[in-house]
N, C-alpha and C. Protein backbone atom coordinates (compact mmCIF):
# COMPACT_ATOMS: atom_id res chain seq x y z
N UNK A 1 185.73 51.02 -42.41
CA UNK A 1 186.91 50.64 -43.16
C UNK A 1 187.62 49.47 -42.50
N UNK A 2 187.44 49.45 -41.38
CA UNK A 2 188.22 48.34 -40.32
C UNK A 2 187.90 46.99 -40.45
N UNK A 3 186.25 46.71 -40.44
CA UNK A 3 185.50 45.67 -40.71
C UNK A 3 185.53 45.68 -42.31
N UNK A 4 186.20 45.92 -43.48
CA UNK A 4 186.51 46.13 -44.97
C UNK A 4 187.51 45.16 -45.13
N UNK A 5 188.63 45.58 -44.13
CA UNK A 5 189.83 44.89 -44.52
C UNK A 5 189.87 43.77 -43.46
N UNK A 6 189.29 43.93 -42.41
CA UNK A 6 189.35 42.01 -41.92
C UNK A 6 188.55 41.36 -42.43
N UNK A 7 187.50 41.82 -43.32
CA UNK A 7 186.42 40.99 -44.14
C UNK A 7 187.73 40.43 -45.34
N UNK A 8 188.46 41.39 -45.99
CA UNK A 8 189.07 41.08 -46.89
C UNK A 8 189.95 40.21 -46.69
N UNK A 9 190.72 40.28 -45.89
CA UNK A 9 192.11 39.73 -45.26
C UNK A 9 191.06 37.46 -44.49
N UNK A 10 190.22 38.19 -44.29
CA UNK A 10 189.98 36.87 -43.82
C UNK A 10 189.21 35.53 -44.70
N UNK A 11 188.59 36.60 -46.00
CA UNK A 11 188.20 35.97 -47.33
C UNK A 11 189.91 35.45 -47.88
N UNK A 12 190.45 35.65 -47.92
CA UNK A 12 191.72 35.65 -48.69
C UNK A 12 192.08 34.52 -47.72
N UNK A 13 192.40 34.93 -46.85
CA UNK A 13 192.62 33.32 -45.91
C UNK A 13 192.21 32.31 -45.91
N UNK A 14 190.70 32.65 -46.13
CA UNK A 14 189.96 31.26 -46.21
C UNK A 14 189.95 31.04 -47.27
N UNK A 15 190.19 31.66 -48.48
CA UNK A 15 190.49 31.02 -49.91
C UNK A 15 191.97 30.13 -49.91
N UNK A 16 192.83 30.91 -49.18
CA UNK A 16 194.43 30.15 -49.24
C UNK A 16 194.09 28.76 -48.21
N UNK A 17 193.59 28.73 -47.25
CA UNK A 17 193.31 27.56 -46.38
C UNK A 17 192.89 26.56 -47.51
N UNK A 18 191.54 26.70 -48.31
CA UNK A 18 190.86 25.78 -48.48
C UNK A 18 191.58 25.37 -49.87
N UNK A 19 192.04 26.76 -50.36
CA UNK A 19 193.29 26.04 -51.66
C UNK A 19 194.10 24.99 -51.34
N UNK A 20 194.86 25.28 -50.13
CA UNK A 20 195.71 24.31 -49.69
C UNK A 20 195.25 23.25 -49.55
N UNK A 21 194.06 23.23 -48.58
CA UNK A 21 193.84 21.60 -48.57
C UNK A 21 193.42 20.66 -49.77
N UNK A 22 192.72 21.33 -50.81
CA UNK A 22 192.16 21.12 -52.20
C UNK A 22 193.38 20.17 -52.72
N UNK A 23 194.98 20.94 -52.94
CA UNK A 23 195.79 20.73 -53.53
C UNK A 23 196.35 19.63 -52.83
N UNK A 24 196.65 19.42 -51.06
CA UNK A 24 196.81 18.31 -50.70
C UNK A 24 195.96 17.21 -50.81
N UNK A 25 194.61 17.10 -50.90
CA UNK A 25 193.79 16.09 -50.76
C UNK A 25 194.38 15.77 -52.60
N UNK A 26 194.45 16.19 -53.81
CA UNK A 26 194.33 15.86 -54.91
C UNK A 26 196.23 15.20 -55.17
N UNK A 27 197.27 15.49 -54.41
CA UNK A 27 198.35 15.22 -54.56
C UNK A 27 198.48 13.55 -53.60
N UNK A 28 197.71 13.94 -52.54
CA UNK A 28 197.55 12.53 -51.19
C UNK A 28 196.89 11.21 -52.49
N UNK A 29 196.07 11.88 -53.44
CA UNK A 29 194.90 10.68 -54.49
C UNK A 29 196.00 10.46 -55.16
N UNK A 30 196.82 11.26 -55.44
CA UNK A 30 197.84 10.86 -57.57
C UNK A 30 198.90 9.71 -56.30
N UNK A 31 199.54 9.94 -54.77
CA UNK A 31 200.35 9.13 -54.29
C UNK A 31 199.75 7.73 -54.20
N UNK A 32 198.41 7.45 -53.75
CA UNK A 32 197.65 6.61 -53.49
C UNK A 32 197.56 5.79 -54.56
N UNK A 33 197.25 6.41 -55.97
CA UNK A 33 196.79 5.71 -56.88
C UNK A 33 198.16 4.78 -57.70
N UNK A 34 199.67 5.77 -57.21
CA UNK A 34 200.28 5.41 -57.56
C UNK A 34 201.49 6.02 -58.53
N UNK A 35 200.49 7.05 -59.24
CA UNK A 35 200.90 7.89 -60.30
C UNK A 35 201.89 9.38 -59.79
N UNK A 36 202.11 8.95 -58.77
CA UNK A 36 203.14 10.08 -58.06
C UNK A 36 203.82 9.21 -56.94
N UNK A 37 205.33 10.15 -56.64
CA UNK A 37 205.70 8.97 -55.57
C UNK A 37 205.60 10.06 -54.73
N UNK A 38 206.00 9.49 -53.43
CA UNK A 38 206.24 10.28 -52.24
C UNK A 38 207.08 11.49 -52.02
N UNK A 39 208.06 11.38 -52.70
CA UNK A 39 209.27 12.10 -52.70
C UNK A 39 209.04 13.30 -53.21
N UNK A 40 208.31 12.95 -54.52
CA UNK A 40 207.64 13.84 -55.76
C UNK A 40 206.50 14.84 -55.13
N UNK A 41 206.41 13.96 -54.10
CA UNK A 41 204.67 14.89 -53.53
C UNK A 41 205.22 15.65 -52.62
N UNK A 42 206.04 15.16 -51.75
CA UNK A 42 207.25 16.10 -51.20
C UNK A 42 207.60 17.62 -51.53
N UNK A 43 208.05 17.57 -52.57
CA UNK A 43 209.26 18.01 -53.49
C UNK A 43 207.75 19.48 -53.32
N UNK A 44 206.82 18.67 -54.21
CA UNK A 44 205.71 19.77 -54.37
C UNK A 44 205.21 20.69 -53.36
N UNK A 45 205.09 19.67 -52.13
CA UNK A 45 204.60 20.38 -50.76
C UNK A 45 205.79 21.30 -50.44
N UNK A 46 207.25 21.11 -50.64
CA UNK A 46 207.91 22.23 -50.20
C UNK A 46 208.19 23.73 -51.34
N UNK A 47 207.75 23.10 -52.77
CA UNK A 47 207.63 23.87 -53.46
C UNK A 47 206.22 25.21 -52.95
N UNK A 48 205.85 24.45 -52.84
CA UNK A 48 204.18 25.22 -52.84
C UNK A 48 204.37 25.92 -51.12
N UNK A 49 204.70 25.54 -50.18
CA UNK A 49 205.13 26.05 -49.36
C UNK A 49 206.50 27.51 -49.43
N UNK A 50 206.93 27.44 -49.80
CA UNK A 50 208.29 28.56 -50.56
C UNK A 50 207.25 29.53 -51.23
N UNK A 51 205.97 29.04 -52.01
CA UNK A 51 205.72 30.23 -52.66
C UNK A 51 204.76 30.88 -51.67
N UNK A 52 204.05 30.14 -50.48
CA UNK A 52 203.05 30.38 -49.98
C UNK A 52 203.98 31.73 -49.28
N UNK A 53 205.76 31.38 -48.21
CA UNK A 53 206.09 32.23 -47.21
C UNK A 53 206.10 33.70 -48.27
N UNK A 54 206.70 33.65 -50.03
CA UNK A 54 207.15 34.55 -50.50
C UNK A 54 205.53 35.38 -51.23
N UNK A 55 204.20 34.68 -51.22
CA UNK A 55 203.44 35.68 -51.87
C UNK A 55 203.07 36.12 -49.91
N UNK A 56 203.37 35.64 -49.20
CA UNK A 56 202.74 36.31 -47.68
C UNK A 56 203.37 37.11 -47.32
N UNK A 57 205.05 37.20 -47.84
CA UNK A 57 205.78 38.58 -47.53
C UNK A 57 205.30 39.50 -48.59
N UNK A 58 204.59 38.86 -49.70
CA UNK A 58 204.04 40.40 -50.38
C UNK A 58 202.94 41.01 -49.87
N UNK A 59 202.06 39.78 -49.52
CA UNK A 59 200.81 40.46 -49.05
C UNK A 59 201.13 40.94 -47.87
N UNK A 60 202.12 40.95 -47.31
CA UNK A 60 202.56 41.66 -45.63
C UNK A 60 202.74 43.02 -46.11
N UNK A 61 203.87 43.34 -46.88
CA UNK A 61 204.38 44.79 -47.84
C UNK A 61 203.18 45.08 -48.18
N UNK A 62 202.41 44.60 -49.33
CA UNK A 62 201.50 45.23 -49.78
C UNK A 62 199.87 45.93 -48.89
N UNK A 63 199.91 45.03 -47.61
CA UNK A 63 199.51 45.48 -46.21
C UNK A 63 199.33 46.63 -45.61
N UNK A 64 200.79 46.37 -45.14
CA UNK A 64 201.55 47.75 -45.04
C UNK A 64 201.55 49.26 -45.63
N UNK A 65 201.49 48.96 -46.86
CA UNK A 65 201.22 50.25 -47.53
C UNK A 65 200.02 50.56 -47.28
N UNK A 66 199.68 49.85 -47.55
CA UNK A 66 197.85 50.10 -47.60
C UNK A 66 197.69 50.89 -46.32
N UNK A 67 197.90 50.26 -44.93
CA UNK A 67 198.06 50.68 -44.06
C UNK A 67 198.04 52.13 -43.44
N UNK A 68 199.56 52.11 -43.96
CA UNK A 68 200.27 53.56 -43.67
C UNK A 68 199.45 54.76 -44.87
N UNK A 69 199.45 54.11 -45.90
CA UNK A 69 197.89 54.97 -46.59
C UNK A 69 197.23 55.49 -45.85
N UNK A 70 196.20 54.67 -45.62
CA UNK A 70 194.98 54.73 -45.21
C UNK A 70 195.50 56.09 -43.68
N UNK A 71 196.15 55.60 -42.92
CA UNK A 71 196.82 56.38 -41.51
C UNK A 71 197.28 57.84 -42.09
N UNK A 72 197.98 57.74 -42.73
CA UNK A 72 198.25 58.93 -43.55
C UNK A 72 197.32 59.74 -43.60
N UNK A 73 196.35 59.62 -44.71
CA UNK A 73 195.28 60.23 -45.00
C UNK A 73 194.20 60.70 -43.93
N UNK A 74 194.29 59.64 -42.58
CA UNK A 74 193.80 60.08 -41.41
C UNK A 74 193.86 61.15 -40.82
N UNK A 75 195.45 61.39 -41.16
CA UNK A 75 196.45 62.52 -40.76
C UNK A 75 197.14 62.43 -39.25
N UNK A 76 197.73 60.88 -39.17
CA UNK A 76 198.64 60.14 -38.43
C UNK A 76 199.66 60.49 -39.15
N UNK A 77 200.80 60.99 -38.58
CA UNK A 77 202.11 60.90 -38.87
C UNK A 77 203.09 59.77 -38.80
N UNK A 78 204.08 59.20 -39.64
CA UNK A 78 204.78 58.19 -39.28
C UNK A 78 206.06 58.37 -37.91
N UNK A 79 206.42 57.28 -37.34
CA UNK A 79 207.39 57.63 -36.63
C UNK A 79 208.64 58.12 -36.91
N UNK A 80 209.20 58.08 -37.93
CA UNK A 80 210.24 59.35 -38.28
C UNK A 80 209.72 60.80 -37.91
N UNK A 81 208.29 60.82 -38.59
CA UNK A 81 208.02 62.29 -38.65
C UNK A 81 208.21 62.76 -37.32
N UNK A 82 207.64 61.53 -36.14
CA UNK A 82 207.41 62.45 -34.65
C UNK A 82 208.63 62.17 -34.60
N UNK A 83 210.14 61.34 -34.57
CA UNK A 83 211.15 61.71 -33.88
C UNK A 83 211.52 63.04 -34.00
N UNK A 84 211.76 62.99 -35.79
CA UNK A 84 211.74 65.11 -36.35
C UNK A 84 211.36 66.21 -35.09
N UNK A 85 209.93 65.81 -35.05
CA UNK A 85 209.03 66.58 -34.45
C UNK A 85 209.96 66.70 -32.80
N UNK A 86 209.86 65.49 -32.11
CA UNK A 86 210.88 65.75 -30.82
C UNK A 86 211.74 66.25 -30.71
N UNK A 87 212.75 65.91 -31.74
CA UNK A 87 214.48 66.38 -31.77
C UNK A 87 213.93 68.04 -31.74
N UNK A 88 213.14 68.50 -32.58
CA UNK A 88 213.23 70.17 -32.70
C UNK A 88 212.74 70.83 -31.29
N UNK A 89 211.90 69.91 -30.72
CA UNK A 89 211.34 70.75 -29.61
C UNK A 89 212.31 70.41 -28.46
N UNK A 90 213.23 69.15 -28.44
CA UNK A 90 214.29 68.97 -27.57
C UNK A 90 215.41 70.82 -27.52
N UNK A 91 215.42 70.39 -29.31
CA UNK A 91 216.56 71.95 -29.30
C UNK A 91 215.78 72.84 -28.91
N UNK A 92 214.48 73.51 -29.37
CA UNK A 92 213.80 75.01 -28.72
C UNK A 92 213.50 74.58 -27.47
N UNK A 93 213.55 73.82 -26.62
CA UNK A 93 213.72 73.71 -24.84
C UNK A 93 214.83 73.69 -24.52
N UNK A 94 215.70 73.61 -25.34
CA UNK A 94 217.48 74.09 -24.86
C UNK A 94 217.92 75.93 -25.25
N UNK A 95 217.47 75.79 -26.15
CA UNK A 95 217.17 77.31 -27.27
C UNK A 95 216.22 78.49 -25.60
N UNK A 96 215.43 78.47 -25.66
CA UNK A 96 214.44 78.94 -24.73
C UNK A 96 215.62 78.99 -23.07
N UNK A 97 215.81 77.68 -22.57
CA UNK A 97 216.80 78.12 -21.44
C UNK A 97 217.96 78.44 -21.63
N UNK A 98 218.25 78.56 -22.20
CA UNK A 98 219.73 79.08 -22.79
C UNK A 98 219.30 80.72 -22.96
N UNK A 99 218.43 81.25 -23.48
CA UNK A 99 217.80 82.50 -23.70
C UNK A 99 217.25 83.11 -22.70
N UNK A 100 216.91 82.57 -21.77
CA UNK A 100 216.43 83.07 -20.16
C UNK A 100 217.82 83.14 -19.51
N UNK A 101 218.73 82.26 -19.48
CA UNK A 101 219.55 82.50 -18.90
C UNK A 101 220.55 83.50 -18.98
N UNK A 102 220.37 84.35 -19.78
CA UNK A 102 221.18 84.81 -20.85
C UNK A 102 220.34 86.19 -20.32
N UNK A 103 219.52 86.13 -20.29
CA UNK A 103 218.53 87.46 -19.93
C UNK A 103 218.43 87.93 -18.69
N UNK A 104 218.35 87.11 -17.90
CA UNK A 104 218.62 87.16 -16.39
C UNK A 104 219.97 87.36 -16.01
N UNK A 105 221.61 87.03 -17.06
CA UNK A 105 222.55 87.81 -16.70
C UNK A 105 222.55 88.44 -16.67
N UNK A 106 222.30 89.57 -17.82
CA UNK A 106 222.31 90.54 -18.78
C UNK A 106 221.07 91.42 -17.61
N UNK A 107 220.10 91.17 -17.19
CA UNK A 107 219.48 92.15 -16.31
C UNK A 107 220.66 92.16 -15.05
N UNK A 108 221.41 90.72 -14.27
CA UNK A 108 221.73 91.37 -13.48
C UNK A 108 222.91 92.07 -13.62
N UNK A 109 224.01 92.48 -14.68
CA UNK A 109 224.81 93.13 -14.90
C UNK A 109 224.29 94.48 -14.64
N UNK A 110 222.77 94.37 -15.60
CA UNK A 110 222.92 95.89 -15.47
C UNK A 110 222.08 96.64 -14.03
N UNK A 111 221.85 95.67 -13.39
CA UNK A 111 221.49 96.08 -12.05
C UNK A 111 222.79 96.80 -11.07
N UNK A 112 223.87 95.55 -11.18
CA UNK A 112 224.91 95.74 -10.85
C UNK A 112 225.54 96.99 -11.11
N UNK A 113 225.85 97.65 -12.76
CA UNK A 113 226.43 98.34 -13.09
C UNK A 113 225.51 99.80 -12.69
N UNK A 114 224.48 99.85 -12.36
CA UNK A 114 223.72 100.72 -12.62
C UNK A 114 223.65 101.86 -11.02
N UNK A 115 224.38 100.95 -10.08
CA UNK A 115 224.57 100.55 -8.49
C UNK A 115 225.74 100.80 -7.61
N UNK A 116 226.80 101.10 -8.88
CA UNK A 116 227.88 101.27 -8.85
C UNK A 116 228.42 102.64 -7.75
N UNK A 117 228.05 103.29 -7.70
CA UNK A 117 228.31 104.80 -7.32
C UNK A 117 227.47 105.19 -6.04
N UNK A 118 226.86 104.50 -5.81
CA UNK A 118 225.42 104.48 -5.24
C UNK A 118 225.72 103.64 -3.26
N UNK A 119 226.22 104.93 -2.09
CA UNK A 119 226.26 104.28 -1.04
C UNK A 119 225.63 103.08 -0.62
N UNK A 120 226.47 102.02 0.28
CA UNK A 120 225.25 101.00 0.78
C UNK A 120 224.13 102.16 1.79
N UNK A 121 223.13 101.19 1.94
CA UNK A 121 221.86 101.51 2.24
C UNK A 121 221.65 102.78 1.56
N UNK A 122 221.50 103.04 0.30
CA UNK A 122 220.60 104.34 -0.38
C UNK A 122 220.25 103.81 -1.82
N UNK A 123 219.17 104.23 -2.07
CA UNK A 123 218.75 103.69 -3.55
C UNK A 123 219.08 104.99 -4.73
N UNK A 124 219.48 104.85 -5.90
CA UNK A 124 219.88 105.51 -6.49
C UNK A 124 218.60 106.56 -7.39
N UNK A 125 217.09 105.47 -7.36
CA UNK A 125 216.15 105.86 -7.79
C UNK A 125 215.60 107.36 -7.17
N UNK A 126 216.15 107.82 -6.13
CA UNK A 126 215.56 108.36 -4.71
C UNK A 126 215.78 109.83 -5.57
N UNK A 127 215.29 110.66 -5.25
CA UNK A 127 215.29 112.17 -6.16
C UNK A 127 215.87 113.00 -4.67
């Protein structure tokens, strides 16, 4: 698929390259001959330039999709999805120590409380 789309992407280039020069060599003949002025040929080259940056931001977008398609279907996630994915496991690694800590009071209370009545040096377990 990889060698698909730089085959494609680089046919398309070399069609826009050789368009371009086509259209300059035939605009450079109409100045030469006379039948166009300079200004006029100008005017065209920045025309034709404007459309070249605005169909290359489509073919960039339209790229893109393709792209993130194709990745998609791989079963690559986009980077929103993994921030999602972080933020939740940020909270259940706060969730989780917060819950140990919480457990380890709660045992030693009741160690404490359980100890209460109970001389130093004697264990209460003792029959």
């Amino acid at each position: 698929m990889n060698n698909f789309l730089k085959s494609g992407f680089l046919l398309g280039l070399g069609a826009a390259v050789a368009g371009k020069e086509k259209v300059d060599e035939t605009i450079m003949k109409l100045v030469e001959k006379g039948n166009m002025t300079q200004t006029e040929a100008d005017t065209i080259f920045d025309d034709l330039f404007k459309k070249g940056e605005s169909k290359s931001g489509e073919w960039n977008d339209e790229f893109k999709k393709m792209a993130r398609s194709q990745l998609s279907e791989w079963g690559f996630v986009t980077k929103e999805e993994l921030d999602v994915v972080q933020a939740q496991l940020v909270l259940l690694k706060e969730e989780v120590s917060l819950l140990r800590k919480n457990n380890m009071n709660r045992e030693l209370d009741q160690a404490e409380n359980g100890m209460e009545n109970v001389p130093p040096g004697f264990s209460k377990d003792i029959d």
